[in-house]
N, C-alpha and C. Protein backbone atom coordinates (compact mmCIF):
# COMPACT_ATOMS: atom_id res chain seq x y z
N UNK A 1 116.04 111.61 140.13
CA UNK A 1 114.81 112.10 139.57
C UNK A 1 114.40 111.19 138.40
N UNK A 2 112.94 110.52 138.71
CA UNK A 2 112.80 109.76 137.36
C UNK A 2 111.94 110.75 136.23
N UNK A 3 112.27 110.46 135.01
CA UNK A 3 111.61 110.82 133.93
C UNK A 3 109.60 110.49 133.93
N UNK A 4 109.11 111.50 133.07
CA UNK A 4 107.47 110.78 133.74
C UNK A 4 107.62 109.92 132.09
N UNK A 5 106.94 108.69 132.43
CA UNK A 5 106.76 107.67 131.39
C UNK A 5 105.91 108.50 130.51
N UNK A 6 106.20 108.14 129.30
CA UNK A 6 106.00 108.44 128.11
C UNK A 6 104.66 107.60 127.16
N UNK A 7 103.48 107.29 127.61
CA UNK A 7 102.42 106.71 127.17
C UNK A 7 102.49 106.96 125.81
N UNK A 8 101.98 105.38 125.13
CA UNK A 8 102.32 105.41 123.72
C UNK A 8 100.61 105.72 123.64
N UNK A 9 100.52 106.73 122.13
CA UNK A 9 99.56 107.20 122.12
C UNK A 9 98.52 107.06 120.86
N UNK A 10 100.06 106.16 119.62
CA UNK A 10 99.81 106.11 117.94
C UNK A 10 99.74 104.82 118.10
N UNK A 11 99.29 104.09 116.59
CA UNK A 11 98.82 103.03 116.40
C UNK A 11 98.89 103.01 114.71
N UNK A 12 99.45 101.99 114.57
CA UNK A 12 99.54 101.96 112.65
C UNK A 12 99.11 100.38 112.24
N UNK A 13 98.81 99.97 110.96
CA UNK A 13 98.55 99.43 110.37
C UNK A 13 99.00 99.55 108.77
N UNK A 14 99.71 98.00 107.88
CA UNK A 14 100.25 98.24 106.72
C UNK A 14 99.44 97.33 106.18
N UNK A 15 99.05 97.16 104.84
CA UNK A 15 98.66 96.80 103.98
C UNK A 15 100.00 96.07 102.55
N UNK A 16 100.28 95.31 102.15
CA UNK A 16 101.87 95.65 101.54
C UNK A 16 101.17 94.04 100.47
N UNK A 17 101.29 94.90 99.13
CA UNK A 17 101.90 93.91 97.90
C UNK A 17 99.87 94.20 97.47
N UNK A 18 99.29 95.69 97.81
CA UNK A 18 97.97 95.88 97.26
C UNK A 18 97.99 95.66 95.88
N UNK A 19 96.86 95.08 94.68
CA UNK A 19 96.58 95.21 93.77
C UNK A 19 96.30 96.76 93.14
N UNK A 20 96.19 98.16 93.82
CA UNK A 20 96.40 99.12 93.07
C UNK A 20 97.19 99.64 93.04
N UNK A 21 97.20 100.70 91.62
CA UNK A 21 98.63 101.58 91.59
C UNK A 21 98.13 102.94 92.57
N UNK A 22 99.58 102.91 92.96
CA UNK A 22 100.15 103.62 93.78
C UNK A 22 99.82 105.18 93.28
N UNK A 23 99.46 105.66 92.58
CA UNK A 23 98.25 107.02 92.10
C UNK A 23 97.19 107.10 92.49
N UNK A 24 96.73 105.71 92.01
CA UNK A 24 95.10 105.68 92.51
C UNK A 24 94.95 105.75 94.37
N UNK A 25 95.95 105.46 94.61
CA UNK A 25 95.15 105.27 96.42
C UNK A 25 96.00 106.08 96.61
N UNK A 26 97.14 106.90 96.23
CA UNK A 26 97.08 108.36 96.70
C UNK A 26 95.98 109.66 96.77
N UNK A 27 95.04 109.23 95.94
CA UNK A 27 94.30 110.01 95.42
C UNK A 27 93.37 109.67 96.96
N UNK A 28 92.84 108.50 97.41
CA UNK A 28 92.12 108.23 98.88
C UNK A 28 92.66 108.44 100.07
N UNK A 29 93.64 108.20 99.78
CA UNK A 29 94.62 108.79 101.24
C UNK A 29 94.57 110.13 101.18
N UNK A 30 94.44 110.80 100.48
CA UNK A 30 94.84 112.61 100.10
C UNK A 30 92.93 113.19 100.82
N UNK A 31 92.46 111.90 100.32
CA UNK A 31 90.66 112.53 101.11
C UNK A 31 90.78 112.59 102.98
N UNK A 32 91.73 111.58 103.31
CA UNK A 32 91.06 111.48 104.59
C UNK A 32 92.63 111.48 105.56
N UNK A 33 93.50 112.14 105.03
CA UNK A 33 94.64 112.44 106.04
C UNK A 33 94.22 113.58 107.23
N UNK A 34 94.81 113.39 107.96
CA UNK A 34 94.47 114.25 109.44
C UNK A 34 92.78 114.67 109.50
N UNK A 35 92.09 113.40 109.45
CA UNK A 35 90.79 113.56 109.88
C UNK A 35 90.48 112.53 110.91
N UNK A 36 89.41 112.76 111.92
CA UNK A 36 88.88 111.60 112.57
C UNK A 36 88.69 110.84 112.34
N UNK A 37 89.15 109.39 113.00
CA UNK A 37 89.46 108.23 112.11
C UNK A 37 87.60 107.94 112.12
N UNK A 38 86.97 108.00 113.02
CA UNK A 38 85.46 107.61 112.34
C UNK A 38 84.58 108.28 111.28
N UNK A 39 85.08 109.45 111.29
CA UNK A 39 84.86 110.16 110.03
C UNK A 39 85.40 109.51 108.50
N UNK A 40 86.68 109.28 108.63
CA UNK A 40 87.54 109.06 107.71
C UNK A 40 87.09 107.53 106.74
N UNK A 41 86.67 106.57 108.65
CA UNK A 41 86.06 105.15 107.54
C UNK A 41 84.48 105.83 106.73
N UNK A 42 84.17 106.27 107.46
CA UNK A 42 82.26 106.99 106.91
C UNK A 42 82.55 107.37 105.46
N UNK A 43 83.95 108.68 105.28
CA UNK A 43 84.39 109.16 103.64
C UNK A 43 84.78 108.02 102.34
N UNK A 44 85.21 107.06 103.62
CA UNK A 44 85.82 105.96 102.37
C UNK A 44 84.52 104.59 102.32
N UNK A 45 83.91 104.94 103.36
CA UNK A 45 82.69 104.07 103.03
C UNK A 45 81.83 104.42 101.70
N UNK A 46 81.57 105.43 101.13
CA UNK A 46 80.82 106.03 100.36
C UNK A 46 82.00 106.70 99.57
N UNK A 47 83.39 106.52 99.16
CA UNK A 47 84.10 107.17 97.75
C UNK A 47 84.20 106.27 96.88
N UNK A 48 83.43 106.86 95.85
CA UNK A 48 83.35 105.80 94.63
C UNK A 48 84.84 105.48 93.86
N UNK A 49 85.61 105.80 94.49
CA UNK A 49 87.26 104.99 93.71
C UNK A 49 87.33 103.44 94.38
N UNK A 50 88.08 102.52 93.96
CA UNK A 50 88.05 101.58 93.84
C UNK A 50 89.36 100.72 94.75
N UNK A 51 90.17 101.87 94.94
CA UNK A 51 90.98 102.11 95.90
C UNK A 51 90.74 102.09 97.20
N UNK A 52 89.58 102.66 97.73
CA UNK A 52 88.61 103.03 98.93
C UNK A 52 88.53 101.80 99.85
N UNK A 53 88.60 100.82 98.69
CA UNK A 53 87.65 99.25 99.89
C UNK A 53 89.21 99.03 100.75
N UNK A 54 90.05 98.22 99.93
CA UNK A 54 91.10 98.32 100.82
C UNK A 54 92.09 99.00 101.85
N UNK A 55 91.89 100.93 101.61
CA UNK A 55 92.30 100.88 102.28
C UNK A 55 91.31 101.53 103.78
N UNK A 56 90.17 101.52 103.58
CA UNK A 56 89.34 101.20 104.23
C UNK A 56 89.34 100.00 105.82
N UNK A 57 89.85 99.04 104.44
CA UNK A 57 90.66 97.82 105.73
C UNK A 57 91.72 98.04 106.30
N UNK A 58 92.46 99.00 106.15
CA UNK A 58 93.88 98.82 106.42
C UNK A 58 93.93 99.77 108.04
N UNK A 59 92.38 101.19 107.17
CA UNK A 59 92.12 102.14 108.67
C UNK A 59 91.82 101.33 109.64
N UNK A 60 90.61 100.56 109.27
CA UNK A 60 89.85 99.48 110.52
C UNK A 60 90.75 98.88 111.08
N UNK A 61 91.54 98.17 110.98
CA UNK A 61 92.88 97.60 111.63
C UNK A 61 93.80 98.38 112.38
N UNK A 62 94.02 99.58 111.67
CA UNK A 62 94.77 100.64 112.66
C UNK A 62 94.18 100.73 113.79
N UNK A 63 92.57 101.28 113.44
CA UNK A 63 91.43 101.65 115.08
C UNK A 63 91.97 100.11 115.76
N UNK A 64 91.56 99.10 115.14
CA UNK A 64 91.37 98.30 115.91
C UNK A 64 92.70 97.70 116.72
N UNK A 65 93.66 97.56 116.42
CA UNK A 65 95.18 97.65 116.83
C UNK A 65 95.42 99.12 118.13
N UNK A 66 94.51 99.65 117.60
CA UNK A 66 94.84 100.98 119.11
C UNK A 66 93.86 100.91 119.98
N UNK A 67 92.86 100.25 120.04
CA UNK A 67 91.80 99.54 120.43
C UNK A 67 92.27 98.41 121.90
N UNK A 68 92.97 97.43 120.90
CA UNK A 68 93.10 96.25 121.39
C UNK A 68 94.59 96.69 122.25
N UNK A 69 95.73 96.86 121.77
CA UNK A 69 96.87 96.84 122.22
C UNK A 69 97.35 97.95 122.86
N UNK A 70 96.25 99.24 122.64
CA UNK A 70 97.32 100.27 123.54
C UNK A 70 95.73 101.08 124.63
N UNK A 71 94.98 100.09 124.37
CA UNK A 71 93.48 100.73 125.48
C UNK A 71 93.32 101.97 124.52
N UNK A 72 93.52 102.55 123.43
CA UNK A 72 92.85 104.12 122.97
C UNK A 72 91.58 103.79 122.61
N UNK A 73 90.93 105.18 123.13
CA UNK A 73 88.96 105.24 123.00
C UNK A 73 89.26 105.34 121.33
N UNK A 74 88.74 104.34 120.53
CA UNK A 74 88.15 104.78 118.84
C UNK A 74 87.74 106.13 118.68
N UNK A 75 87.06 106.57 119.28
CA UNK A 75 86.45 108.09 118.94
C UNK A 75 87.77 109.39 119.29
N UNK A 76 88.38 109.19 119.71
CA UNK A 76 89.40 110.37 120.36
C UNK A 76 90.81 109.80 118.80
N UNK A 77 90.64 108.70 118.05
CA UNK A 77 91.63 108.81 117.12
C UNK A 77 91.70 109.94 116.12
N UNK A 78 92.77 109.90 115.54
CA UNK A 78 93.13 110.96 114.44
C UNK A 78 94.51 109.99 113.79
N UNK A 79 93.91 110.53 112.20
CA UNK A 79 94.99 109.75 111.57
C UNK A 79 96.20 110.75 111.44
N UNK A 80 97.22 110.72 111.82
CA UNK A 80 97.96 111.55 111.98
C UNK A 80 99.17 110.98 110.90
N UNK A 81 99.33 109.81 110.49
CA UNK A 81 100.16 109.67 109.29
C UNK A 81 99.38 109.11 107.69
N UNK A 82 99.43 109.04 106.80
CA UNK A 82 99.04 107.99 106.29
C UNK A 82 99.81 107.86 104.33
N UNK A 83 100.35 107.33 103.93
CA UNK A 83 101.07 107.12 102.84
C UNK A 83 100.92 106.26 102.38
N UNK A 84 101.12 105.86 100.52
CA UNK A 84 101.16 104.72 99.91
C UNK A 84 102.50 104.54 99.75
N UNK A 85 103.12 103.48 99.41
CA UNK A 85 104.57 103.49 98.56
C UNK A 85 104.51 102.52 97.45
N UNK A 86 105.02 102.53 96.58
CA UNK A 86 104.94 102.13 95.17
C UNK A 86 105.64 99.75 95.59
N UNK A 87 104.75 99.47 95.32
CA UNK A 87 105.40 97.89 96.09
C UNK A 87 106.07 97.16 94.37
N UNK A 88 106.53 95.99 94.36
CA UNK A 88 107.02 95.31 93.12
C UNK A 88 106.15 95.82 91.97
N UNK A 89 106.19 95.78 90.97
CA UNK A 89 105.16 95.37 89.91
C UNK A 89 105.00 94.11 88.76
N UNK A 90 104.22 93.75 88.43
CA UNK A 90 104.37 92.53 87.96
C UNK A 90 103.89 93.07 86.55
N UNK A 91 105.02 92.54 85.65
CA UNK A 91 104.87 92.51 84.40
C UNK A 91 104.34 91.95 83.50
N UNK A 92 103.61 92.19 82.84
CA UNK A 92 102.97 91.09 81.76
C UNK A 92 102.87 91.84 80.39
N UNK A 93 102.83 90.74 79.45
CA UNK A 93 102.95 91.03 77.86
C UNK A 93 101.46 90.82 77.15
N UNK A 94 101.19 91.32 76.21
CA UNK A 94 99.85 91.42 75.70
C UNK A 94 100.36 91.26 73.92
N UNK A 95 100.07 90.38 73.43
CA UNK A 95 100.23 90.79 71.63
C UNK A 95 99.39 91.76 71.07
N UNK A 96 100.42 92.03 69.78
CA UNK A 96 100.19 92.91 69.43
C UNK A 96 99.98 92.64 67.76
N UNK A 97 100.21 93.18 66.82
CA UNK A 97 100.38 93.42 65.92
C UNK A 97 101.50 92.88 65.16
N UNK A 98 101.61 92.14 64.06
CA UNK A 98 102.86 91.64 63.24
C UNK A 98 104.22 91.05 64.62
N UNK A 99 103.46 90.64 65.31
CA UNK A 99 104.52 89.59 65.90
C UNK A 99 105.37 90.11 67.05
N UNK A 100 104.55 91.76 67.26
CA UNK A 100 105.54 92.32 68.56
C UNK A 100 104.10 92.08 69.83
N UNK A 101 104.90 92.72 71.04
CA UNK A 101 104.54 92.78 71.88
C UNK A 101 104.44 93.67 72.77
N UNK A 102 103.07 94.31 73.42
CA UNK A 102 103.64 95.32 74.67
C UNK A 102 103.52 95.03 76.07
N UNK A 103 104.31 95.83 76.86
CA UNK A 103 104.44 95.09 78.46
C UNK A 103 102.82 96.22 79.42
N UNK A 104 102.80 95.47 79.61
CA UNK A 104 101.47 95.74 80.94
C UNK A 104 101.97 95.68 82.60
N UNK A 105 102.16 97.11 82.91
CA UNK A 105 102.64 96.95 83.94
C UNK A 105 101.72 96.91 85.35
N UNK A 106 101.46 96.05 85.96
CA UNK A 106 100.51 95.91 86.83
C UNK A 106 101.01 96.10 88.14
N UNK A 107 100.99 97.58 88.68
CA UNK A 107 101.58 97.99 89.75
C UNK A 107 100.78 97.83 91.16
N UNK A 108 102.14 97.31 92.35
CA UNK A 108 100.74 96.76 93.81
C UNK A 108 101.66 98.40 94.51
N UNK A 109 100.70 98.28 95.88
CA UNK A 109 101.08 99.38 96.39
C UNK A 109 101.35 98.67 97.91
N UNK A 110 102.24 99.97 98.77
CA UNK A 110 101.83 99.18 100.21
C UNK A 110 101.35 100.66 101.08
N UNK A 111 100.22 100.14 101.66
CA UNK A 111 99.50 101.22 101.94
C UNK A 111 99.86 101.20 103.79
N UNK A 112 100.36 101.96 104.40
CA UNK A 112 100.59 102.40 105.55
C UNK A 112 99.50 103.69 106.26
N UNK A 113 98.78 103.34 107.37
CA UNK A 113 98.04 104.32 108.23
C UNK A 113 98.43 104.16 109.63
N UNK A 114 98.74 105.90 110.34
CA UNK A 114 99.07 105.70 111.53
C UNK A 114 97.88 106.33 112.10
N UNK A 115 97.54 105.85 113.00
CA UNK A 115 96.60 107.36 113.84
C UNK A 115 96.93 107.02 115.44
N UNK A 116 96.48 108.41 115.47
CA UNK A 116 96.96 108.63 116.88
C UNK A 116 95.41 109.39 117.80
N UNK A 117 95.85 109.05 119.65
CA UNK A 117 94.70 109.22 120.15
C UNK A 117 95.25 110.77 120.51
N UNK A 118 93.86 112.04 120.40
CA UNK A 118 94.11 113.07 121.04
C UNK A 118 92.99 113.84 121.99
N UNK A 119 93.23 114.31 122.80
CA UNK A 119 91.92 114.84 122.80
C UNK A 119 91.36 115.70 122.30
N UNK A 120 89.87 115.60 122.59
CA UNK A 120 89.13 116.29 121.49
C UNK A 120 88.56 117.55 121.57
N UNK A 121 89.18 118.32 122.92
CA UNK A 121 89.27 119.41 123.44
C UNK A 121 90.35 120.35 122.86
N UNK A 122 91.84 119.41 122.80
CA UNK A 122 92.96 120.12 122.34
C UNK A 122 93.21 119.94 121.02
N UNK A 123 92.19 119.08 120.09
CA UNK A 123 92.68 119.04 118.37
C UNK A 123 91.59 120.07 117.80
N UNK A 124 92.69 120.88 117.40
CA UNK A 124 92.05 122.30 116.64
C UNK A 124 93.37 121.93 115.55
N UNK A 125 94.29 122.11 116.03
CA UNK A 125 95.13 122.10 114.69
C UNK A 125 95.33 121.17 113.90
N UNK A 126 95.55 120.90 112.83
CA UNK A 126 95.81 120.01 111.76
C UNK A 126 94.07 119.68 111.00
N UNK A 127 93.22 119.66 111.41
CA UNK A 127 92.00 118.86 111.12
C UNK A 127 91.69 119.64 110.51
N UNK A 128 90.47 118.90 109.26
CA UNK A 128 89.95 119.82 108.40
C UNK A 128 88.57 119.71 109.12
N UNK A 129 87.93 121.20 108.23
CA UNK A 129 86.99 121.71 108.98
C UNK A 129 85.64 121.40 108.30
């Protein structure tokens, strides 16, 4: 008896060593988790954080990676993962006053989006309304 093949159905895209901190694009990822991914670029097309543009790019690449490599229709996606993680930070010093110094910590992020194809008959759960 064979097993029925298992069609891959997700699609991700990383972003890694971003110029923001890892707060700020939690704060954009937190707008558009488990929403339609064409919805989701439309929310970050128009959120005035600054965070938005990149990872904006990072969705488009996901669609387009499930697009290109696994045949999924764009419209039937759903982002079904999406997280920042805190990447190196690069330190720098700024003077100060009588000869000291303070450190400036300039934190990158690496921004990860998965989405996945479902249909749009059977996604009731998870999506906001």
């Amino acid at each position: 008896m064979t097993e029925p093949t298992t069609e891959v159905r997700t699609a991700f895209a990383k972003a890694s060593h971003v110029r923001v901190t890892p707060m700020k694009a939690r704060r954009v990822i937190d707008l558009i988790r488990d929403m339609p991914a064409q919805e989701a670029l439309s929310v970050l097309k128009f959120a005035p954080q600054a965070a938005s543009e990149p990872i904006a790019k990072v969705l488009a690449s996901a669609i387009a990676n499930a697009e290109h490599n696994f045949q999924l229709d764009p419209e039937s996606l759903v982002i079904s993962r999406a997280y920042v993680d805190e990447g190196p930070t690069l330190k720098r010093f700024r003077p100060r006053a009588q000869g000291r110094a303070y450190r400036i910590n300039k934190r990158t992020s690496h921004i990860t989006i998965e989405v996945e194809s479902v249909d749009t008959a059977t996604n009731t759960k998870g999506r906001r309304k």
